[in-house]
N, C-alpha and C. Protein backbone atom coordinates (compact mmCIF):
# COMPACT_ATOMS: atom_id res chain seq x y z
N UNK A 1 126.34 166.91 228.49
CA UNK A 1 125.80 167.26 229.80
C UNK A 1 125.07 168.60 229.72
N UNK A 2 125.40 169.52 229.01
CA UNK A 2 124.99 170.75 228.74
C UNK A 2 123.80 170.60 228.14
N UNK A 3 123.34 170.14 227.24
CA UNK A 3 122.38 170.03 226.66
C UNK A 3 121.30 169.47 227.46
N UNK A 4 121.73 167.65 228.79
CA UNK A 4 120.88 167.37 229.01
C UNK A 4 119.98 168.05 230.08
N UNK A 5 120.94 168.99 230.95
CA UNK A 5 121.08 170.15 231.67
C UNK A 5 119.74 171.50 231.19
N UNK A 6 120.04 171.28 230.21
CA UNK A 6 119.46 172.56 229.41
C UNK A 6 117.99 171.71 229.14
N UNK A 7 117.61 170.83 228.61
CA UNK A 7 116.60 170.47 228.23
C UNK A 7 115.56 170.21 229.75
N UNK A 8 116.50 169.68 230.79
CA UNK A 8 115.70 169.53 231.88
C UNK A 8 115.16 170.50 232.83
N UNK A 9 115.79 171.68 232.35
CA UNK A 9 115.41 173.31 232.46
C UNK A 9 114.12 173.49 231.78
N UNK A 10 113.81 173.26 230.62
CA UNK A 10 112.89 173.75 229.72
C UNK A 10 112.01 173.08 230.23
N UNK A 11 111.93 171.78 230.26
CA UNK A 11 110.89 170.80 230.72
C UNK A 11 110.57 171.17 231.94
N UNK A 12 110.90 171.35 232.94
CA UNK A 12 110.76 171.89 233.99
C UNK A 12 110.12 173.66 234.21
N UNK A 13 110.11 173.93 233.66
CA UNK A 13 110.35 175.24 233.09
C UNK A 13 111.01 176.31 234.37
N UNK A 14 112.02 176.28 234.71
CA UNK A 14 112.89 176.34 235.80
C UNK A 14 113.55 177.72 235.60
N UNK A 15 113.21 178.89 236.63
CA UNK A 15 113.61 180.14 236.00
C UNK A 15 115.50 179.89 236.74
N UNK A 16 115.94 179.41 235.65
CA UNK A 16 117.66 178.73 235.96
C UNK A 16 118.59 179.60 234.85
N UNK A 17 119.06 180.29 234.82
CA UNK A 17 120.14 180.39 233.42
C UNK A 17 121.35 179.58 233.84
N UNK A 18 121.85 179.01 233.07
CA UNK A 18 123.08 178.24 232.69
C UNK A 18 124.01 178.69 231.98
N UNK A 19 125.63 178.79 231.93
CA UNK A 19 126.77 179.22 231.48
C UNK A 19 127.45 178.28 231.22
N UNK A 20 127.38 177.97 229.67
CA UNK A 20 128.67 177.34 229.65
C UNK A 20 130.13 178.01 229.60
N UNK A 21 131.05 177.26 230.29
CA UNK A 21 132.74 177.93 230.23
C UNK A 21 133.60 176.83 230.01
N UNK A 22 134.45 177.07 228.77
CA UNK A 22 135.43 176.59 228.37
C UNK A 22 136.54 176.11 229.77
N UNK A 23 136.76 174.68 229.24
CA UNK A 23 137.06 173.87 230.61
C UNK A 23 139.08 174.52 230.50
N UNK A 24 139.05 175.38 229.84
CA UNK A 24 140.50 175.70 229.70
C UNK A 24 140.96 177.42 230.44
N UNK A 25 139.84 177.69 230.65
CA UNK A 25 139.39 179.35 230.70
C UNK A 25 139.66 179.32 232.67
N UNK A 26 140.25 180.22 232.86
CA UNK A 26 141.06 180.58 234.45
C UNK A 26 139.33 179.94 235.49
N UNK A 27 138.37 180.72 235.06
CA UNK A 27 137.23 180.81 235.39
C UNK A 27 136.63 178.88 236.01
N UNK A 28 137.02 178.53 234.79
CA UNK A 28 136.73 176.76 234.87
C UNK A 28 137.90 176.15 235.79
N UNK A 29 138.93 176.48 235.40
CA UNK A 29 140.18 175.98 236.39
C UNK A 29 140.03 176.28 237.75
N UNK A 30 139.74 177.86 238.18
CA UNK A 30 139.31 177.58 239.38
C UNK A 30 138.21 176.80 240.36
N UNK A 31 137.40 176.73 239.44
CA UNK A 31 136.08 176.08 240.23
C UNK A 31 136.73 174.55 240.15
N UNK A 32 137.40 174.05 238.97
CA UNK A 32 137.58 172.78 239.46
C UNK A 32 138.03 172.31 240.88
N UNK A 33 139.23 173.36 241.06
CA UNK A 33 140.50 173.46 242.04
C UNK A 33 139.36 173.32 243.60
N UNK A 34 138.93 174.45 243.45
CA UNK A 34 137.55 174.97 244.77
C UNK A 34 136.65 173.41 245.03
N UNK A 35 136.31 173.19 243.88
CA UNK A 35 135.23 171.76 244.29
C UNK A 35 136.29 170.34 244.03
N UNK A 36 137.28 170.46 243.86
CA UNK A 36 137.80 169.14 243.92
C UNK A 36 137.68 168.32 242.43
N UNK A 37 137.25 168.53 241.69
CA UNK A 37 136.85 167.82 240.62
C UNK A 37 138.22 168.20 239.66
N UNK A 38 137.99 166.47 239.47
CA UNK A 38 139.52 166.10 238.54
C UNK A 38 138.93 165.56 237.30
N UNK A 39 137.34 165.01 237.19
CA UNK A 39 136.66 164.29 235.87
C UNK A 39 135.98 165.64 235.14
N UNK A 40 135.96 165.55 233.62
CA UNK A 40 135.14 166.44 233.20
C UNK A 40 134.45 165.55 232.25
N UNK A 41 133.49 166.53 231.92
CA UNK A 41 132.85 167.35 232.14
C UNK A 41 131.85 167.42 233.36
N UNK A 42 131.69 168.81 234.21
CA UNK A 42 130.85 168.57 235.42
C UNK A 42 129.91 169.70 235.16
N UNK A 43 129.14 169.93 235.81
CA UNK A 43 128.26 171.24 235.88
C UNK A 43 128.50 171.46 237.37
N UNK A 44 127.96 172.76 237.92
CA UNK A 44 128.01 173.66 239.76
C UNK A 44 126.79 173.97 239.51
N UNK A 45 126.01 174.19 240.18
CA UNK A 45 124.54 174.67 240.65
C UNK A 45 124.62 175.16 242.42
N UNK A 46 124.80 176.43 242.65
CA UNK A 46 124.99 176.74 244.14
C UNK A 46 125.76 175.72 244.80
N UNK A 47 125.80 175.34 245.68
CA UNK A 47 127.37 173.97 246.05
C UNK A 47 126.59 172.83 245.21
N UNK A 48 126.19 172.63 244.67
CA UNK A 48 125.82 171.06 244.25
C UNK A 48 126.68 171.04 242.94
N UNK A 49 126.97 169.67 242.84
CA UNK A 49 128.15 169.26 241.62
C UNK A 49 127.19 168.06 240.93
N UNK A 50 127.74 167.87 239.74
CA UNK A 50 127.58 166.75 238.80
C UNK A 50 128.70 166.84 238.15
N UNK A 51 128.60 165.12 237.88
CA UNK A 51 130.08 164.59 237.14
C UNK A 51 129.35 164.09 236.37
N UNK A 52 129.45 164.10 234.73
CA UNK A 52 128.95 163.45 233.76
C UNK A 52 129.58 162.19 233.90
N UNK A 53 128.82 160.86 233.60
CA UNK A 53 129.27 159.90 232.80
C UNK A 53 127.81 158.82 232.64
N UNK A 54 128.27 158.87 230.95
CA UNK A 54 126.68 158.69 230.01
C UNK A 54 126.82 157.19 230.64
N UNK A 55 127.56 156.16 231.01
CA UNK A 55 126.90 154.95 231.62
C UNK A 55 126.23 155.15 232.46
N UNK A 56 125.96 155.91 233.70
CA UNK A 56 125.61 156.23 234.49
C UNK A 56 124.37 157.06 235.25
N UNK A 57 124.87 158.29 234.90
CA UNK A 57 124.38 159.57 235.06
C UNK A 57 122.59 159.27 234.20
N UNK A 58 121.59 159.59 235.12
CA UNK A 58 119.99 159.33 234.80
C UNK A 58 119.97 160.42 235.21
N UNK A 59 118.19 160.77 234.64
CA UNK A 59 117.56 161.78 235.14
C UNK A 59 117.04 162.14 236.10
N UNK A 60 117.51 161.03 237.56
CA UNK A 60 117.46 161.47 239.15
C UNK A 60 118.17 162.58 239.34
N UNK A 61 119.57 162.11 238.99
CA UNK A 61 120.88 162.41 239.33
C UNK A 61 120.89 164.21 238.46
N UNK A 62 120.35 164.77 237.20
CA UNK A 62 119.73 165.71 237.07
C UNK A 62 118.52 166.47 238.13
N UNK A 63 117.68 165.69 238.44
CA UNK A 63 117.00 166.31 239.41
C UNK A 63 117.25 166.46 240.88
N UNK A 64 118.08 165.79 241.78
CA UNK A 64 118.71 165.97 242.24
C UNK A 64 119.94 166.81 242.42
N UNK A 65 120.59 167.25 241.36
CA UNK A 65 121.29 168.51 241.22
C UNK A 65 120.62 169.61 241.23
N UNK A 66 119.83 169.79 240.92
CA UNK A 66 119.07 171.05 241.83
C UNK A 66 118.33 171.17 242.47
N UNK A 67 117.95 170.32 243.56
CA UNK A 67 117.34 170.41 244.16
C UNK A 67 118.28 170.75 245.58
C-alpha cells in the first residue's frame, strides 16, 4: 500500500509527504483505536482512511483518498 500510495504521489506530482509507522509503535496503535480500524494495513490522509486489500483496492479508491 505504501508504495502504491507513494507512486500515485509522484505521478501526480502531489506536494504530499507520507510517513510510514510501524503498525506496533504507540503512534500506529493510537490512530487505529481513534479511526476504528481493526484491518491492516491502512493509510490516514486528514480524516480520510484506506484499508488495503489487493483483491480489491484500484486506483479510484487511491484517488479518492485524497481527494
Amino acid at each position: 500500500l505504501f508504495c502504491l500510495i507513494e507512486d500515485y504521489i509522484k505521478q501526480k506530482k502531489l506536494d504530499v509527504k507520507i510517513e510510514k509507522v510501524q503498525s506496533i509503535s504507540d503512534e500506529a496503535i493510537d490512530l487505529a483505536v481513534e479511526f476504528n480500524i481493526n484491518t491492516i494495513p491502512f493509510a490516514i490522509f486528514n480524516k480520510n482512511m484506506l484499508i488495503f486489500d489487493k483483491k480489491t483496492t484500484n486506483r479510484s479508491d487511491i484517488e479518492d483518498f485524497f481527494t
